[in-house]
C-alpha atoms as a PDB file:
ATOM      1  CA  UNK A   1      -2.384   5.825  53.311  1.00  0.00           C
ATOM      2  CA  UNK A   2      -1.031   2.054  54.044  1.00  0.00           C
ATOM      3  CA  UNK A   3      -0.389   0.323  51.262  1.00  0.00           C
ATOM      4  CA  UNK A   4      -2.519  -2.285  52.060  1.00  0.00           C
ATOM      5  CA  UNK A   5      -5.347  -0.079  51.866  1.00  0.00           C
ATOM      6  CA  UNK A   6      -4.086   1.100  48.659  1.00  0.00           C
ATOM      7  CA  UNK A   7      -4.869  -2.138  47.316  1.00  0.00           C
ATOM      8  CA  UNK A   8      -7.855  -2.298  48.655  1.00  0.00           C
ATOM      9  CA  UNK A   9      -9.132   0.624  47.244  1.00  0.00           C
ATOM     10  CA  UNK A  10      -7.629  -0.044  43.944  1.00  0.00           C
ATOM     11  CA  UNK A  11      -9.270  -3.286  44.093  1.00  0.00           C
ATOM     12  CA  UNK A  12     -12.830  -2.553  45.149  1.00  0.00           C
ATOM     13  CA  UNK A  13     -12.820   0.079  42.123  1.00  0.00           C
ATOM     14  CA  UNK A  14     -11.537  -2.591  39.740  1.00  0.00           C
ATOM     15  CA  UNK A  15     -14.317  -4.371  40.389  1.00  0.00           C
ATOM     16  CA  UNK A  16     -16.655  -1.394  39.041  1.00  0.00           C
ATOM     17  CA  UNK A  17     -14.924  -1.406  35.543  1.00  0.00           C
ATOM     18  CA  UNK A  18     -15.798  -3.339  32.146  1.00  0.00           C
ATOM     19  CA  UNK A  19     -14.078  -6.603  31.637  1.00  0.00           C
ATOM     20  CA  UNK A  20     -12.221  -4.184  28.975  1.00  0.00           C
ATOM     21  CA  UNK A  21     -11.472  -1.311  31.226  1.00  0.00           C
ATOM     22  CA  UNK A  22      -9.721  -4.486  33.791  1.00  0.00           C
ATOM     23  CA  UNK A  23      -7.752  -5.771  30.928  1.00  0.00           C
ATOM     24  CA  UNK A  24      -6.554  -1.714  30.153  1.00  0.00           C
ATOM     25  CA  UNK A  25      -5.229  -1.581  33.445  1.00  0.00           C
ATOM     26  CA  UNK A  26      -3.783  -4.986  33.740  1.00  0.00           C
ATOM     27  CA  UNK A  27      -1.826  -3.743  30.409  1.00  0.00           C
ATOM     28  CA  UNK A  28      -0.802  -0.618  32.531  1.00  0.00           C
ATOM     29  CA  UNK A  29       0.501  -2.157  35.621  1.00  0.00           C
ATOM     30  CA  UNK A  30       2.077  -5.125  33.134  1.00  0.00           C
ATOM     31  CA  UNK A  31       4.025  -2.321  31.625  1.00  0.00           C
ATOM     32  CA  UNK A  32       4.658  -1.017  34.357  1.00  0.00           C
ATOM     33  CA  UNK A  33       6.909  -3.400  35.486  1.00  0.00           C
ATOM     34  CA  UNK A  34       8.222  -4.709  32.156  1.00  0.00           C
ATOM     35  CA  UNK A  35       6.545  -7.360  31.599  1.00  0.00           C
ATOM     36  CA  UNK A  36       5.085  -8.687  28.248  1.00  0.00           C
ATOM     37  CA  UNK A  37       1.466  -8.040  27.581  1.00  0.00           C
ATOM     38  CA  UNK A  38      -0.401 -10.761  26.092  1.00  0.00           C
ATOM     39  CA  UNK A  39      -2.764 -10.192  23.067  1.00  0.00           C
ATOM     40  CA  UNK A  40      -6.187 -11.532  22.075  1.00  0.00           C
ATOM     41  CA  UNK A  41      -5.569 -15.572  20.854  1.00  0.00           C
ATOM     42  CA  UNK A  42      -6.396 -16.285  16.958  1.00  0.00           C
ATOM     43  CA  UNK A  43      -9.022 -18.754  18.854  1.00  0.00           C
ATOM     44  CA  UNK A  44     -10.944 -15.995  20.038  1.00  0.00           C
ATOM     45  CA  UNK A  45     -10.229 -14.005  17.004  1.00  0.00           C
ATOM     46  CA  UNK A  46     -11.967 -16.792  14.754  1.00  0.00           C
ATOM     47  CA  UNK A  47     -15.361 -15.435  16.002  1.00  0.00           C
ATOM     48  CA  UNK A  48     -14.998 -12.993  13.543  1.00  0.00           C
ATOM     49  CA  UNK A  49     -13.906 -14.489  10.537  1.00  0.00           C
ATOM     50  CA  UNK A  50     -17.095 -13.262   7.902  1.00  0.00           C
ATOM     51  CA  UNK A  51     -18.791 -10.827   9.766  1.00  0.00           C
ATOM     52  CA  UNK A  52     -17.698  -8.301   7.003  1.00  0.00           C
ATOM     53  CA  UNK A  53     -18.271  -8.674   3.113  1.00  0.00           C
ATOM     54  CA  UNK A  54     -15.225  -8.600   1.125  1.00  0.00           C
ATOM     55  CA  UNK A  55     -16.117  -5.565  -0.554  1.00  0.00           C
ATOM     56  CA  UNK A  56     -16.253  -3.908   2.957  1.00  0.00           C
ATOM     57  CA  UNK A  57     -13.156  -4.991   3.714  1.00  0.00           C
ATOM     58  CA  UNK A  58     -11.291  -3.777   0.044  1.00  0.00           C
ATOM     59  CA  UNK A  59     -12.875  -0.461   1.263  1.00  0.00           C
ATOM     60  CA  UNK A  60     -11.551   0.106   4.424  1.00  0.00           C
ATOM     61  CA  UNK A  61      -7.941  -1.501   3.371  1.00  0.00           C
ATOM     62  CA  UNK A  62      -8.368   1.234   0.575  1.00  0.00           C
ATOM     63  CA  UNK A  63      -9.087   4.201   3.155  1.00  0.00           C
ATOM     64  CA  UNK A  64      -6.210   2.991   5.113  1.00  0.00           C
ATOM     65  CA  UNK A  65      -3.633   2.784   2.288  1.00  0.00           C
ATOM     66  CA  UNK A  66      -4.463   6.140   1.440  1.00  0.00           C
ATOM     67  CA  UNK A  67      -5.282   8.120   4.297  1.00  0.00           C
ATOM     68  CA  UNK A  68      -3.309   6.114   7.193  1.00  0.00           C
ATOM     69  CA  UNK A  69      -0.034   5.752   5.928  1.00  0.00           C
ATOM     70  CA  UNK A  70       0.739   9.220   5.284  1.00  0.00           C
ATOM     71  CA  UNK A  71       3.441  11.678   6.894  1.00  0.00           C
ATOM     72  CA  UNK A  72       2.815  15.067   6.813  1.00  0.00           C
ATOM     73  CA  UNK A  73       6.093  16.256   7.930  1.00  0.00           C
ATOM     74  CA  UNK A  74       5.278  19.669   8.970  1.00  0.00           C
ATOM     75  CA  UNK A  75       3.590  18.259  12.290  1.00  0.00           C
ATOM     76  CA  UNK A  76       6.315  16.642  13.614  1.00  0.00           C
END
């Protein structure tokens, strides 16, 4: 297969994907050839700011402090 129509195929498939599923791959081929990948901006993060109560959020930071941050040393 010719490259070009590599990219052609690759690119007629992208366009079939999610907007997430795009921005997965982007992250792939931007590792790929070291390159920084860019996060999500605290300007589009802002949309969420109070969409959970407090007391939601104490219980999840809860369930992470004591379920997440374990080792359990025989698995490695």
């Amino acid at each position: 297969m010719e490259e070009s129509t590599t990219i052609q195929e690759i690119t007629q498939r992208l366009d079939k994907l999610t907007p997430w599923q795009q921005k997965q791959i982007l992250n792939s081929v931007l590792s790929f050839l070291g390159e920084p990948i860019r996060g999500t901006s605290g300007e589009e993060l802002l949309k969420f700011v109070g969409l959970f109560p407090p007391e939601d959020l104490d219980q999840i930071k809860q369930a992470i402090e004591e379920d997440c941050e374990l080792i359990d040393e025989s698995q490695w």
